[in-house]
Every structure is written in C-alpha cells, then in structure tokens.
C-alpha atoms as a PDB file:
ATOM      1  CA  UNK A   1      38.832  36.171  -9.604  1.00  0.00           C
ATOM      2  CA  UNK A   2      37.887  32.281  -9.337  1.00  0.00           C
ATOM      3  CA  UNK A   3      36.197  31.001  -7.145  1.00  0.00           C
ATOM      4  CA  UNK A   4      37.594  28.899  -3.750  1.00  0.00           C
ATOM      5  CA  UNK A   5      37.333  25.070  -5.084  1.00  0.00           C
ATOM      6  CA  UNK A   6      35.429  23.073  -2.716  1.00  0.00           C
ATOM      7  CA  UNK A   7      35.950  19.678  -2.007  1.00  0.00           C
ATOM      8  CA  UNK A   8      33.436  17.104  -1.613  1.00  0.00           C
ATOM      9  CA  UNK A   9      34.980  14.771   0.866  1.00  0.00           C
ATOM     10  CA  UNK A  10      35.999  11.974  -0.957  1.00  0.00           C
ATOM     11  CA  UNK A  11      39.491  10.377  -1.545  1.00  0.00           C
ATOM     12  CA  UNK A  12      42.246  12.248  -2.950  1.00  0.00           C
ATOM     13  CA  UNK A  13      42.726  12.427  -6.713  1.00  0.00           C
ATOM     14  CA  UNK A  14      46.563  12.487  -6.380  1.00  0.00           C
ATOM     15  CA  UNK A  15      49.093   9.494  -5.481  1.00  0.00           C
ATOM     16  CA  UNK A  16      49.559  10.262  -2.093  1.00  0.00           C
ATOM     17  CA  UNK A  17      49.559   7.315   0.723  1.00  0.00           C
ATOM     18  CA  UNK A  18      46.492   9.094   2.546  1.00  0.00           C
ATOM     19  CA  UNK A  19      44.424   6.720   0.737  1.00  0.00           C
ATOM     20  CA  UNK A  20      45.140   2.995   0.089  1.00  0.00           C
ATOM     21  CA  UNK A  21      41.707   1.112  -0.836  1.00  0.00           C
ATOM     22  CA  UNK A  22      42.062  -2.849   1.151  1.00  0.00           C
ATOM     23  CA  UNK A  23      43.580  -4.634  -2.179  1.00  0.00           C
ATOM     24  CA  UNK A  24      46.767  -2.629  -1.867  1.00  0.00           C
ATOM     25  CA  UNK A  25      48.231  -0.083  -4.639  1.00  0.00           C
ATOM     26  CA  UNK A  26      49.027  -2.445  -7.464  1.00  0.00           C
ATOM     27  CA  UNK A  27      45.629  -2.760  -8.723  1.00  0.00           C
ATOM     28  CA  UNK A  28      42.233  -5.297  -7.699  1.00  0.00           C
ATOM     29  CA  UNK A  29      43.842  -8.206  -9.059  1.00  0.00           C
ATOM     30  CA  UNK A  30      43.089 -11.443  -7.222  1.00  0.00           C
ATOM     31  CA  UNK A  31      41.933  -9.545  -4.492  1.00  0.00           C
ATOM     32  CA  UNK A  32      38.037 -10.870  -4.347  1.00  0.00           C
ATOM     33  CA  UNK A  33      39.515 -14.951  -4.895  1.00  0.00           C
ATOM     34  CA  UNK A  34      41.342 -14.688  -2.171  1.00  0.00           C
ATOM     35  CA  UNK A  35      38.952 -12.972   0.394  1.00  0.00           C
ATOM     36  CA  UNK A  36      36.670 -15.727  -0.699  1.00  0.00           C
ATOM     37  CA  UNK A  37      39.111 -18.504  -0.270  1.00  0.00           C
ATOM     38  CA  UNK A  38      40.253 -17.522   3.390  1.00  0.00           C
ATOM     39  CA  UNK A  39      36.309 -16.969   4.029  1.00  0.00           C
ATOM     40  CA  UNK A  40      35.568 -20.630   2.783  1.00  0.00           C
ATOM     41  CA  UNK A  41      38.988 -21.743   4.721  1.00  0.00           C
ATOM     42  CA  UNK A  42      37.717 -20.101   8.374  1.00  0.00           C
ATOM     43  CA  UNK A  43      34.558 -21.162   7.709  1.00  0.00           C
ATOM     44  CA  UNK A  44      33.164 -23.862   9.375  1.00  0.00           C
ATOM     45  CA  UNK A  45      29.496 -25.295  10.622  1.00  0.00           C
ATOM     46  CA  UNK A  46      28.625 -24.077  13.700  1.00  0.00           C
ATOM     47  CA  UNK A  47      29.065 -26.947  15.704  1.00  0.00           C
ATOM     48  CA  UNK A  48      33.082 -26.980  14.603  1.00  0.00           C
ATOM     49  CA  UNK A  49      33.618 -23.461  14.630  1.00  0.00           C
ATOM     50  CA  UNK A  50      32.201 -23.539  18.651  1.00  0.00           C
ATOM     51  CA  UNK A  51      34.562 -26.178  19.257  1.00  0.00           C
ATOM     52  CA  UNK A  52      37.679 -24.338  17.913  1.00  0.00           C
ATOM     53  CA  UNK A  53      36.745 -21.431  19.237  1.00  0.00           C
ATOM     54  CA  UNK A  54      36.335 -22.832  22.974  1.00  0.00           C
ATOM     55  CA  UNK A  55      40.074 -24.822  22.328  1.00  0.00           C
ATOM     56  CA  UNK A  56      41.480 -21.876  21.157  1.00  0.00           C
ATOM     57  CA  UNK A  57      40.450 -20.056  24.538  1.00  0.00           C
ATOM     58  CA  UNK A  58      42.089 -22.879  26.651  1.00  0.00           C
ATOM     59  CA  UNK A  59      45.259 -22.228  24.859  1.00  0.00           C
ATOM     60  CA  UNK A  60      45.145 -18.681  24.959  1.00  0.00           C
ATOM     61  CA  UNK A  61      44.410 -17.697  20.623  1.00  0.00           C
ATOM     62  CA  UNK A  62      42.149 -16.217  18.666  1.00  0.00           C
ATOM     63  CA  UNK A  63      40.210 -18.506  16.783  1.00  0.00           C
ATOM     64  CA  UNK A  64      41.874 -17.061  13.344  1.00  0.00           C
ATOM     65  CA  UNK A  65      45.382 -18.295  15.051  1.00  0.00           C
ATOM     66  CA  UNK A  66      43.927 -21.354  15.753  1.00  0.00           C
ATOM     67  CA  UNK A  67      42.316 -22.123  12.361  1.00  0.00           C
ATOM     68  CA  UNK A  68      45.664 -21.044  10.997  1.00  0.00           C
ATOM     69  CA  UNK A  69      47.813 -23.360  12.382  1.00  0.00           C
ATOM     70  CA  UNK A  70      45.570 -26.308  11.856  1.00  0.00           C
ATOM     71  CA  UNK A  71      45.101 -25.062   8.126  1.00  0.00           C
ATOM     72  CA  UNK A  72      48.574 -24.320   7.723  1.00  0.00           C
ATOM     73  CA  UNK A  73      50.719 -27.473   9.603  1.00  0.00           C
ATOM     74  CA  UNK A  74      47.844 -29.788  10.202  1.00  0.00           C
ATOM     75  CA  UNK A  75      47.907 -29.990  13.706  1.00  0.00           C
ATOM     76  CA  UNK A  76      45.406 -29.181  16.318  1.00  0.00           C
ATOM     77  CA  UNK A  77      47.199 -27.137  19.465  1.00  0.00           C
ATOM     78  CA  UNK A  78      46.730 -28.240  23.123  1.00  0.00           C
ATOM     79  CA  UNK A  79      48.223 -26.683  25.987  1.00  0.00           C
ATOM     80  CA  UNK A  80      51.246 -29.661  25.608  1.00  0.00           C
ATOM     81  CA  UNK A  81      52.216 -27.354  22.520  1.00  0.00           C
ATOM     82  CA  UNK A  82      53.488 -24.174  24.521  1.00  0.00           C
ATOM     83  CA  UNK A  83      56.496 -23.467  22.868  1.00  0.00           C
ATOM     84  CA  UNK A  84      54.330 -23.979  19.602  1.00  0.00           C
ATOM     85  CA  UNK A  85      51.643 -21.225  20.827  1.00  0.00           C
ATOM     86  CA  UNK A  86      54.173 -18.653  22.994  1.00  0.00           C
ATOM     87  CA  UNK A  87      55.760 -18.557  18.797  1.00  0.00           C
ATOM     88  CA  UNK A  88      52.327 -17.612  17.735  1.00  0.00           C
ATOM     89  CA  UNK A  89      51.431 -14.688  20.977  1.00  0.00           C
ATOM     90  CA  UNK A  90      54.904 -13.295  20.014  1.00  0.00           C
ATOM     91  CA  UNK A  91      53.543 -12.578  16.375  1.00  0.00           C
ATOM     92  CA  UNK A  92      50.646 -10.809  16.801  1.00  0.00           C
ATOM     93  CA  UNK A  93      51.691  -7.375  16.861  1.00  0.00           C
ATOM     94  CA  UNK A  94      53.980  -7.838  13.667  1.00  0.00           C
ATOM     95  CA  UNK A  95      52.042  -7.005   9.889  1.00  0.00           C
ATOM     96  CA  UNK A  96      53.390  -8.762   6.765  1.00  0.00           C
END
C-alpha cells in the first residue's frame, strides 16, 4: 500500500490554465523591459504626476488613462474633449 501523496500548496506541475504566472504562457521573454519601460513612461516628478492626476479627476479618468492618451496621441484632455474621453470610459471594462 503507498502512501496518500500530499501536496505542498504550490502551483500545479501540469499545463492546466489554473496557473498563469503575470508574463503570460509563452515564456519570460521581454517581460521585465517592458514593465520597466511603462514604469519609466507613468512616471513622473511629483509635482507633474499631482497635476495629471488632479486633471484627470476633472475629466472623469484614472491617471493611467490620462498618461495614456497624452503618451500615446500627444494631447492633453480637457473637458472640451468629451467625445474623446466618453471613447476612453467605454473601454475600461474590455482586456486586450
């Protein structure tokens, strides 16, 4: 008779989809670069970051939204921009 294997808490050994470490299933890859590129992106000094922060809450964003769009299209919202930031509330909930 053999003894009742015990397990030890950790992740599974198998390829299930119980356990997916935060760089995704194909391997580490770039995975570090580009946590520390987004980190230097959204960060700012403090004075800057306050700033964005309190404009983003005018216009209703997060400050990640906010950064985004200024990173992304080079613009900086203000409340003239609705159609612009109603676009950006509708996305939210959606994962890429």
């Amino acid at each position: 008779m053999t003894p009742a294997l015990i397990s030890n808490g950790g992740p599974p050994l198998d390829d299930d989809d119980s356990h997916t470490p935060p760089w995704g299933k194909n391997g580490i890859g770039r995975y570090f670069e580009w946590a520390q590129a987004k980190k230097k992106a959204f960060d700012a000094p403090f004075d800057i970051a306050k700033l964005r922060a309190q404009r983003a809450a005018l216009i209703g964003l997060t400050y990640d939204e906010y950064v985004l769009e200024i990173l992304e299209r080079g613009r900086y919202l203000n409340a003239g921009d609705a159609q612009r930031i109603a676009e950006i509330v509708a996305r939210r909930g959606v994962r890429y």
